[in-house]
Protein backbone atom coordinates (compact mmCIF):
# COMPACT_ATOMS: atom_id res chain seq x y z
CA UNK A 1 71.93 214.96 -53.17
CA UNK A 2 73.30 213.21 -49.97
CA UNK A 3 70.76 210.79 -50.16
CA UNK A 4 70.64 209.87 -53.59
CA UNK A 5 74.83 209.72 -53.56
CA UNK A 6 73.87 207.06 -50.17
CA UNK A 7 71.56 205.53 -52.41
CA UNK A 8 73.58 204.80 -55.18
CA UNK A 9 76.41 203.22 -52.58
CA UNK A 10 74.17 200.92 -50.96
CA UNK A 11 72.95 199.85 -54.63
CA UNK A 12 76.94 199.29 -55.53
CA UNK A 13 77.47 197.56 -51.96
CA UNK A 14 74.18 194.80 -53.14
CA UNK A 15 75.17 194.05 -56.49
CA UNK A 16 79.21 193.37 -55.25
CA UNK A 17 77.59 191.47 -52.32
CA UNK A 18 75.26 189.74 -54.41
CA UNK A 19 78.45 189.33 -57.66
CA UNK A 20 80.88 187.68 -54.25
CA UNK A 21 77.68 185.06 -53.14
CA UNK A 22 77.74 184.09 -56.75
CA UNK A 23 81.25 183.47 -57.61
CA UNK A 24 81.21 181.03 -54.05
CA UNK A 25 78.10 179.21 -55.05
CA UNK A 26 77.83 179.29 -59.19
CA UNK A 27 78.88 175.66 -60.44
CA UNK A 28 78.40 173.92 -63.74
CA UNK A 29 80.37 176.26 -65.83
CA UNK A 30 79.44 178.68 -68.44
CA UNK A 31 76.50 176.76 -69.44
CA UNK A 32 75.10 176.93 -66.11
CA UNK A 33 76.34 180.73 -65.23
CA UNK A 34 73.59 182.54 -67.00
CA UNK A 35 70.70 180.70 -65.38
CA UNK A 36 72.22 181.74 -61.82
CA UNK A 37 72.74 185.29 -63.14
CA UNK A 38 68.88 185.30 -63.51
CA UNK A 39 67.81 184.18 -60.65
CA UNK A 40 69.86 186.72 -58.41
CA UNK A 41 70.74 189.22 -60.64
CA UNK A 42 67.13 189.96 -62.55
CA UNK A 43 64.71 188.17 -61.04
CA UNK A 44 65.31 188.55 -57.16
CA UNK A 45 67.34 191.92 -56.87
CA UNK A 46 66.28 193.23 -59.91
CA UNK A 47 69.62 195.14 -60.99
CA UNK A 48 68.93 194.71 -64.81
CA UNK A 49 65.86 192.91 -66.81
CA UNK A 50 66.30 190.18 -69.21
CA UNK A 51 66.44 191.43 -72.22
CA UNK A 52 69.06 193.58 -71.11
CA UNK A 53 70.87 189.94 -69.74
CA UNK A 54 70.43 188.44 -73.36
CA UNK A 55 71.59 191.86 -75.17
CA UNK A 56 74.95 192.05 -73.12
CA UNK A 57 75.62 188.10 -73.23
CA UNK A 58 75.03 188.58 -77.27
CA UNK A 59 78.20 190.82 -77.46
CA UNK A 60 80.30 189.57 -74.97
CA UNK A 61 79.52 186.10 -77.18
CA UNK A 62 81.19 187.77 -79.69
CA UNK A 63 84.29 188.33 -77.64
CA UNK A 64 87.69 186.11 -77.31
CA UNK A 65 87.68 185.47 -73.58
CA UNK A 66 85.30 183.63 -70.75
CA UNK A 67 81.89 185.15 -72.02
CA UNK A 68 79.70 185.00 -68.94
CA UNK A 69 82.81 186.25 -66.52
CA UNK A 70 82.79 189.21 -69.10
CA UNK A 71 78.44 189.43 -69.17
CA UNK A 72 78.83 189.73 -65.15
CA UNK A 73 81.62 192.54 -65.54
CA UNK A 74 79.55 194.15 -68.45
CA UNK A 75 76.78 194.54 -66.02
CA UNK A 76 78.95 195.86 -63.54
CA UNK A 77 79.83 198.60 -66.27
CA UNK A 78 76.89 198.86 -66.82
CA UNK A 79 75.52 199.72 -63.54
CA UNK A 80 78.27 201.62 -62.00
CA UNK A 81 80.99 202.80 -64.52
CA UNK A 82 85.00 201.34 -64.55
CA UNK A 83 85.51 200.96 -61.22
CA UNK A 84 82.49 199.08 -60.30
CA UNK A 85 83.30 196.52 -63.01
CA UNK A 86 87.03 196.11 -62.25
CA UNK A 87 85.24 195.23 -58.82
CA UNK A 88 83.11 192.50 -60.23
CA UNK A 89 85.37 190.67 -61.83
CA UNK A 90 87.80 190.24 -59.12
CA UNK A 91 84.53 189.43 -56.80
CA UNK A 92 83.53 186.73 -59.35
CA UNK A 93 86.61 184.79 -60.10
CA UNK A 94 88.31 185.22 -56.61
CA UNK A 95 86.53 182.14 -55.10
CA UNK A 96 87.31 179.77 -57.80
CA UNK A 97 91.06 181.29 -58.09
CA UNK A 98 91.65 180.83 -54.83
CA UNK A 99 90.52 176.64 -54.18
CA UNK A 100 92.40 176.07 -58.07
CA UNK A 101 95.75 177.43 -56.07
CA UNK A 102 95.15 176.02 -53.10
CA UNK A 103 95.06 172.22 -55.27
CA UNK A 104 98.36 173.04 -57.36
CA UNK A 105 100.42 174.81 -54.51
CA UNK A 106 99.22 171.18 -52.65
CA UNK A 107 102.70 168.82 -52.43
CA UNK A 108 100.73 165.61 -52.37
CA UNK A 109 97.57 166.33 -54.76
CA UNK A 110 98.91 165.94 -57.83
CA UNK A 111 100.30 162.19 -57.16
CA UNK A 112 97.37 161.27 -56.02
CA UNK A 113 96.23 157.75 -57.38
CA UNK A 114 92.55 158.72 -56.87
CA UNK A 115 92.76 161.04 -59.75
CA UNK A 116 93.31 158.11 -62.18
CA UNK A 117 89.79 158.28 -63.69
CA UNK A 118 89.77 162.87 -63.75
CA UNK A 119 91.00 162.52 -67.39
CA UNK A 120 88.39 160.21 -68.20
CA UNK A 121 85.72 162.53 -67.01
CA UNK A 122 87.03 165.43 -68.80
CA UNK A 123 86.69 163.90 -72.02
CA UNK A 124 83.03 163.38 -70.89
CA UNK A 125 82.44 166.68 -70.05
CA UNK A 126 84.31 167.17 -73.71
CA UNK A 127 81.78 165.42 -75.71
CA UNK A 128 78.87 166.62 -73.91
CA UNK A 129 79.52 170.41 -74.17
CA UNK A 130 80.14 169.05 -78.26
CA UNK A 131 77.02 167.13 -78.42
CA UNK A 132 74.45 170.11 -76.33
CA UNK A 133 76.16 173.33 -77.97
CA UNK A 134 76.20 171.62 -81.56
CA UNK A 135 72.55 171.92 -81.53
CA UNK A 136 72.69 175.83 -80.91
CA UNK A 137 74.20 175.45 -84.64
CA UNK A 138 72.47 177.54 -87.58
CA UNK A 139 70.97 175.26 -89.84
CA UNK A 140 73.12 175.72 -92.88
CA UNK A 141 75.24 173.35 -94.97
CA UNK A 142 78.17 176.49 -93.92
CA UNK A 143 77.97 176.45 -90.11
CA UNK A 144 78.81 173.07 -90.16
CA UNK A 145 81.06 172.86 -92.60
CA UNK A 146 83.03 175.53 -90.40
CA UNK A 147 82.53 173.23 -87.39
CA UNK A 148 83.25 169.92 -88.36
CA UNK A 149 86.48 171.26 -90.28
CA UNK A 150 87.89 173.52 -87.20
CA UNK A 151 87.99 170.21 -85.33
CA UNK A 152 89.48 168.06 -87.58
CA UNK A 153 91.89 170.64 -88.78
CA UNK A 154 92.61 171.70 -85.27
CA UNK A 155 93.58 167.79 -84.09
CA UNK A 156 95.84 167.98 -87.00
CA UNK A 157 97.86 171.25 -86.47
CA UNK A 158 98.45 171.64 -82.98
CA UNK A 159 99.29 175.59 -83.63
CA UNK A 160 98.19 178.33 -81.40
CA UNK A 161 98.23 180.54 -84.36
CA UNK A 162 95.08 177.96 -85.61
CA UNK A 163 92.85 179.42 -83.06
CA UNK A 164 92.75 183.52 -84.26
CA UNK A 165 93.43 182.37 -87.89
CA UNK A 166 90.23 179.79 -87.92
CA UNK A 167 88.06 182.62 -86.54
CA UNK A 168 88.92 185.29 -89.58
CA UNK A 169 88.13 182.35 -91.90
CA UNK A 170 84.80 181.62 -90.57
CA UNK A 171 83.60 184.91 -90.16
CA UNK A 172 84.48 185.74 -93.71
CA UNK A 173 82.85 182.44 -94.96
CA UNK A 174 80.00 183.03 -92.85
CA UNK A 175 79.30 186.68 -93.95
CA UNK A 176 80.35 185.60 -97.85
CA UNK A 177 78.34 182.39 -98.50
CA UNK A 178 75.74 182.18 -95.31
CA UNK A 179 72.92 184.15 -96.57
CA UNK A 180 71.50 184.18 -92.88
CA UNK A 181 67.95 186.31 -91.97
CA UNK A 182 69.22 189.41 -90.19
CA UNK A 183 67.19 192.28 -88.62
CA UNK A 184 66.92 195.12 -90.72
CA UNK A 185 70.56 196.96 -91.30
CA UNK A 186 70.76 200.43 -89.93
CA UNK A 187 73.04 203.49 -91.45
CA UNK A 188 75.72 204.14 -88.74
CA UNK A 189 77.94 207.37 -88.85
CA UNK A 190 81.54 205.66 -89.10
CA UNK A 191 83.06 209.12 -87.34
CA UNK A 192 80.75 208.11 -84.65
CA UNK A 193 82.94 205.09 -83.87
CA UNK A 194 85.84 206.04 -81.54
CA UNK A 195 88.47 202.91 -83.35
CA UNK A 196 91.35 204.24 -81.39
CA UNK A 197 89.49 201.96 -78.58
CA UNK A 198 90.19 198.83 -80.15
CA UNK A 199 93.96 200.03 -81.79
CA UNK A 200 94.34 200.46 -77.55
CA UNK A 201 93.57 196.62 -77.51
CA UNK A 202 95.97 195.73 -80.16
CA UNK A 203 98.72 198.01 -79.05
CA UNK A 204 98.66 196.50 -75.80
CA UNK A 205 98.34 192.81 -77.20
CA UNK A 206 101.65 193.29 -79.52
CA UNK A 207 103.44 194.81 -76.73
CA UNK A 208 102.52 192.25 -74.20
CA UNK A 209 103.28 189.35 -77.39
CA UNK A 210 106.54 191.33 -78.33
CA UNK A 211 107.96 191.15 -75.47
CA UNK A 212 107.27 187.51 -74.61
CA UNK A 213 108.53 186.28 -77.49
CA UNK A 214 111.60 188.10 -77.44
CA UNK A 215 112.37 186.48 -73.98
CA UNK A 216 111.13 183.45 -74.75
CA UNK A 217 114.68 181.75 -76.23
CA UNK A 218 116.60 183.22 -73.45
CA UNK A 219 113.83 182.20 -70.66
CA UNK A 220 115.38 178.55 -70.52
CA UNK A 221 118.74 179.28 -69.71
CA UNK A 222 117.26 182.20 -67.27
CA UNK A 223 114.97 181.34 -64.65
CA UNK A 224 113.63 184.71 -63.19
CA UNK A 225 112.43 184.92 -67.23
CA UNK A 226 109.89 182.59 -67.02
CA UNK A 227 107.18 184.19 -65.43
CA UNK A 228 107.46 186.96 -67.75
CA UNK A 229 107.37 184.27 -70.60
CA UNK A 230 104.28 182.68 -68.53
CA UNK A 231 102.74 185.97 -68.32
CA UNK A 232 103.04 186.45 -72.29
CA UNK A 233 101.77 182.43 -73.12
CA UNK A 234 98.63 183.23 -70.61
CA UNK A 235 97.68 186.75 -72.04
CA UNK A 236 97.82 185.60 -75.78
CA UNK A 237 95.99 182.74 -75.06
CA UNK A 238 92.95 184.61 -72.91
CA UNK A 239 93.18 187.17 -75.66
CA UNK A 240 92.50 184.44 -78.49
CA UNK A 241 90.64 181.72 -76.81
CA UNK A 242 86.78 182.19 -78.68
CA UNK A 243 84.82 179.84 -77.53
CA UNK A 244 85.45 179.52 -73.66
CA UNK A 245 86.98 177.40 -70.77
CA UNK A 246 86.94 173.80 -73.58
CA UNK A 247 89.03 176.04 -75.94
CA UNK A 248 91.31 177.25 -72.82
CA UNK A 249 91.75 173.83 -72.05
CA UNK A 250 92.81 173.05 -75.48
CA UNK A 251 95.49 175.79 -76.08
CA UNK A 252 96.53 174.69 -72.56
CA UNK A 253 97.47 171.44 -73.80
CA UNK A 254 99.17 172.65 -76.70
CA UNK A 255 101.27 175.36 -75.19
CA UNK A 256 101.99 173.37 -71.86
CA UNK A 257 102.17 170.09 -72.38
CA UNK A 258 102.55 169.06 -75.74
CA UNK A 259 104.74 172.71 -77.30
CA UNK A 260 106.74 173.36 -74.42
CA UNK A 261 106.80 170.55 -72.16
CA UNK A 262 106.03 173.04 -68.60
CA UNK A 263 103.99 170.01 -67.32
CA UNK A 264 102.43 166.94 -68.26
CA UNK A 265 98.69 165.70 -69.46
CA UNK A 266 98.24 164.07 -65.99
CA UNK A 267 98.44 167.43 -64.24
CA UNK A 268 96.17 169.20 -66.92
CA UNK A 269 93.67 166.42 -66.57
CA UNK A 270 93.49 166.99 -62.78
CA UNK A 271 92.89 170.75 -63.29
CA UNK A 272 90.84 170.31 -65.75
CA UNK A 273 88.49 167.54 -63.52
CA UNK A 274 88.86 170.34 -60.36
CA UNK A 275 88.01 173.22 -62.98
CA UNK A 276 84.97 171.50 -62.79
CA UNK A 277 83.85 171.33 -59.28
CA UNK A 278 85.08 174.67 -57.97
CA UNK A 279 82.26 177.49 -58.67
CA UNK A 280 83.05 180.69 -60.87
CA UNK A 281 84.75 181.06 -64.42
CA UNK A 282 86.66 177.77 -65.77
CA UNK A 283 89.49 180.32 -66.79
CA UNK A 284 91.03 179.88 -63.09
CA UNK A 285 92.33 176.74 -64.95
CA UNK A 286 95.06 179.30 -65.83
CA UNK A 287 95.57 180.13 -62.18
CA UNK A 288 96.38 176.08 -61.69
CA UNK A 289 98.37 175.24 -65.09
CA UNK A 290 100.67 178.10 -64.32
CA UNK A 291 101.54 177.58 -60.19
CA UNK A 292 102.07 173.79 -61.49
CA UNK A 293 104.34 175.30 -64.63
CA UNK A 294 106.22 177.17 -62.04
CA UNK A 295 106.59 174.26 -59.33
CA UNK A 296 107.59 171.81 -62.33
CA UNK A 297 110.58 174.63 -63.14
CA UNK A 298 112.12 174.25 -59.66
CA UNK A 299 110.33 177.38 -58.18
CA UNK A 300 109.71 177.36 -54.28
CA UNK A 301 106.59 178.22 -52.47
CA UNK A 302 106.44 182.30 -53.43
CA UNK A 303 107.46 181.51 -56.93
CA UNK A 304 104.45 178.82 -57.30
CA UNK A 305 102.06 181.83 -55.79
CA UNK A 306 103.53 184.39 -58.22
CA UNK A 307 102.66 181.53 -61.11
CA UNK A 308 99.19 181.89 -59.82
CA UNK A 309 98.36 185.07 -59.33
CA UNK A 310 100.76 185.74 -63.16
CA UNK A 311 98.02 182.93 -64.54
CA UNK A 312 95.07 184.93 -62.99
CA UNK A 313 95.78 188.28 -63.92
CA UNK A 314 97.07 187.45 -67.38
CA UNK A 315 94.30 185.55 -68.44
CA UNK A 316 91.32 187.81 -67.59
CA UNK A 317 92.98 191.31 -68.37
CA UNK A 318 92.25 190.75 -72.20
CA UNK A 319 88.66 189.97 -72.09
CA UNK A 320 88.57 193.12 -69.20
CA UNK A 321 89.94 195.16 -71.48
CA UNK A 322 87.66 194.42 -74.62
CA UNK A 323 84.95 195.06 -72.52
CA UNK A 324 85.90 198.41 -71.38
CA UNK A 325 87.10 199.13 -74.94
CA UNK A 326 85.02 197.30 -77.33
CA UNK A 327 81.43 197.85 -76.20
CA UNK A 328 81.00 201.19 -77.36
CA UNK A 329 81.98 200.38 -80.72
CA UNK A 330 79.82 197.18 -80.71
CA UNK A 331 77.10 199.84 -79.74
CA UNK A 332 77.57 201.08 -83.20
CA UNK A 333 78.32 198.40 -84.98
CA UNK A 334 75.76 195.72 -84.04
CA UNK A 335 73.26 196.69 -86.91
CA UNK A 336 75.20 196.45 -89.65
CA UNK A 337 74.25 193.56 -91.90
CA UNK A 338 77.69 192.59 -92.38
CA UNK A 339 78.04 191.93 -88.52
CA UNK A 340 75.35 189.79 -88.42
CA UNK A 341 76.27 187.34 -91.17
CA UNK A 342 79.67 186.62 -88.94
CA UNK A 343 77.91 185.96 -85.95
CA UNK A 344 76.59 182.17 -87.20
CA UNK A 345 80.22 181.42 -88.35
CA UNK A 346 82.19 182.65 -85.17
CA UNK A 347 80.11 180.38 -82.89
CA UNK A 348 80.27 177.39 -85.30
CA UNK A 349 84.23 177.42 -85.03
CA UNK A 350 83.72 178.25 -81.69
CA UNK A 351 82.26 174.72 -81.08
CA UNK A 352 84.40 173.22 -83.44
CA UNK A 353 87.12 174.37 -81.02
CA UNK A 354 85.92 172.40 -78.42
CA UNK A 355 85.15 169.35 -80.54
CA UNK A 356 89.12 169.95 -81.54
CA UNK A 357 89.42 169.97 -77.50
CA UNK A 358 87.57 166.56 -77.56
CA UNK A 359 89.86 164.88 -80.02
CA UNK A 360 92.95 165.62 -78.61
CA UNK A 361 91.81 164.65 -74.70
CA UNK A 362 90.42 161.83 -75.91
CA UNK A 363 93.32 161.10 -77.99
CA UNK A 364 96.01 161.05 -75.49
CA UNK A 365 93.69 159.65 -73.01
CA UNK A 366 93.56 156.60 -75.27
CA UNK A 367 97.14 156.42 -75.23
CA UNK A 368 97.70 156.29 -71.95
CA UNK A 369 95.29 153.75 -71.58
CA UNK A 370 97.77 151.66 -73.99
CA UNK A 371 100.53 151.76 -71.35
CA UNK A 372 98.73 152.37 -68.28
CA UNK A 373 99.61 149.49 -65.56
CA UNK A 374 95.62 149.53 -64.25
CA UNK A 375 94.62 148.86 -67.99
CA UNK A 376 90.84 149.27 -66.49
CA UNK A 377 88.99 150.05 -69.83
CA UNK A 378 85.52 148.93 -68.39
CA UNK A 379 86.22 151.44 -65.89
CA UNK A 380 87.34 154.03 -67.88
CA UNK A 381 84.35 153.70 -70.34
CA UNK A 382 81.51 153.56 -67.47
CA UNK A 383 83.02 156.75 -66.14
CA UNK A 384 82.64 158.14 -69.60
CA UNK A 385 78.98 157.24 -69.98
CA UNK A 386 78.01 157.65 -66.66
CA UNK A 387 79.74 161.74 -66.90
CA UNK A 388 77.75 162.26 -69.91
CA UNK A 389 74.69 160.94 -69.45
CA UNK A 390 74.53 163.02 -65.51
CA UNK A 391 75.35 165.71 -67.06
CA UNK A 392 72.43 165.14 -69.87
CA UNK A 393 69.91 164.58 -66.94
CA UNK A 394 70.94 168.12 -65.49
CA UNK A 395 69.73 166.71 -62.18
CA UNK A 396 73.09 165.82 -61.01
CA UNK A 397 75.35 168.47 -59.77
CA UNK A 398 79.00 168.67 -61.02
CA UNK A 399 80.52 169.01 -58.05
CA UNK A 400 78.93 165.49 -56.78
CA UNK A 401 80.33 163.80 -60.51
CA UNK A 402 83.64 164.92 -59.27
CA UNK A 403 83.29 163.39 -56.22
CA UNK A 404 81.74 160.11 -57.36
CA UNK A 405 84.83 160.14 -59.79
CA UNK A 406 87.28 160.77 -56.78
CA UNK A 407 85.53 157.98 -54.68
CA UNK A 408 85.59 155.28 -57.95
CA UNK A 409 89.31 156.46 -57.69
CA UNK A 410 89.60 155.21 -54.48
CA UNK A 411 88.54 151.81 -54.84
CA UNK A 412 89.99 150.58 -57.73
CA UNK A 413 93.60 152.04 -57.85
């Protein structure tokens, strides 16, 4: 029994060691996350196979929230219970967390004149993620339908009310008129499914919205209120945001910058171009947005740490908690027929989310350009091309088309 309990430690102590390595070394973003899980995870140490990698990233697709941060901390359920996936997740998204904190506690990164072209590049890596995850599509007149309308529709009405709303619609519209080929629909025992799970999720979601927006018109007027209010913003949007880091980004923009004024598109666009050469989840954007929110509202030093660690707590508690709560009843509930058809539609406005993300980036972007005293549009534009077609190659890291962005930067502001 000794032995087998040692066994099972020194299994737990390889897959945190091996979970730490890759939230230091795992760049590229989501779309490069599940190759690296591979590699380590099944094919060198062998913790789970592949099939098992696909099955768990197929539900936690499903979820709102970063999908491969919760794929890593499913497998860390998976393998050793609650406390061994509370583990992973801190493990994976520490790294990133801590360099996107480092950058906004930072009194003279943000005016730096080297990040004039960051924007530029985040549109690019915008359009790609459009262009490569549009293909992923169904092949139905309804998928998209759903897609092209969620971005046009969510340039239009700036909401953060859009994002939950647009996802009801297109699963309904996807399970009413897709017609999709599903596997074969199996009988499930509906007392077998324990819903008081997912009421837990809700429960906590109202309380946690409740109370933030019943502070929120007496946060201006009182300062220690804000990082409650920050707390609230964060949560809601982690708990909402399908579609990843691109549709982070956008309800960052809305809520921030554009509803609420905590900071402005120049110091989103810098997080947003850093998001992208720091390793682990893109949701420790959150981490940056809200130490900025909270140096922008007067806050000293230990108030711009509390923004952080508020930002990185807030947003990855809701996707911890639906996968703690929600997997059991997706265990039941995968082969239903009904589940299936919504499965086509959710990802379609989940892409459409991020084309919505594209629009208003590229938008403002072009704005600025209108009143910008460099006025360098060639500039601008080759930066654009050159992101999107190194990223297209997927032989040039993104760290190094961050840096070759920084050094253009340098010479020509």
């Amino acid at each position: 029994m000794q032995s087998s309990a040692n066994l099972q430690k020194a299994r737990r102590f390889r897959f945190l060691r091996a979970v730490f390595w890759l939230g230091l070394t795992a760049f590229g973003g989501p779309q490069m996350h599940l190759p690296y899980f591979k590699r380590r995870l099944v094919d060198k140490l062998r913790f789970l196979s592949q099939e098992e990698l696909i099955e768990i990233n197929a539900f936690c697709s499903l979820l709102p929230g970063p999908s491969t941060t919760q794929t890593i901390t499913s497998i860390g359920l998976k393998i050793g219970g609650v406390s061994l996936a509370i583990q992973t997740l801190i493990l994976w998204a520490l790294p990133g967390a801590l360099i996107m904190g480092a950058l906004a506690l930072s009194p003279s990164f943000l005016g730096a004149q080297q990040l004039e072209f960051l924007a530029t590049m985040v549109v690019g890596f915008l359009v790609f993620a459009v262009w490569s995850m549009s293909k992923w599509l169904k092949p139905s007149a309804v998928t998209w339908v759903i897609f092209i309308l969620t971005g046009a529709v969510g340039f239009f009405w700036r909401s953060p009310f859009f994002f939950p709303i647009g996802v009801i619609i297109a699963a309904i519209a996807s399970a009413r008129f897709g017609n999709f080929q599903t596997t074969q629909s199996v009988r499930v025992n509906k007392s077998e499914i324990k819903w008081k799970n997912l009421s837990l999720i809700f429960l906590i979601f109202f309380i946690v919205g409740g109370t933030g927006l019943g502070l929120s018109n007496y946060a201006k007027n009182n300062k220690w209120l804000k990082p409650v209010v920050f707390f609230e913003n964060t949560y809601r949007m982690g708990a909402i945001s399908f579609g990843g880091g691109n549709v982070l980004a956008a309800m960052t923009a809305e809520q921030y910058v554009h509803h609420t004024n905590r900071m402005e598109m120049k110091e989103l666009n810098t997080g947003l171009g850093m998001i992208q050469a720091t390793p682990g989840p893109n949701y420790n954007l959150a981490v940056f947005t809200n130490a900025v929110a909270m140096k922008n509202a007067q806050y000293q030093l230990p108030g711009q740490v509390l923004g952080a660690i508020i930002g990185w707590i807030s947003v990855f508690l809701p996707g911890l908690l639906f996968v703690l709560f929600a997997y059991p009843i997706w265990e039941k509930l995968r082969n239903w027929r009904v589940v299936q058809q919504t499965i086509p539609g959710i990802f379609a406005v989940s892409v459409g989310f991020i084309l919505t993300a594209a629009l208003i980036f590229g938008f403002d972007l072009w704005n600025n350009l209108q009143v910008s005293k460099f006025n360098q549009w060639e500039i601008h534009l080759a930066v654009l091309l050159f992101t999107i077609l190194a990223l297209a190659s997927k032989k040039i890291p993104t760290p190094l088309i961050v840096l070759i962005t920084l050094v253009v930067g340098w010479f020509f502001t």
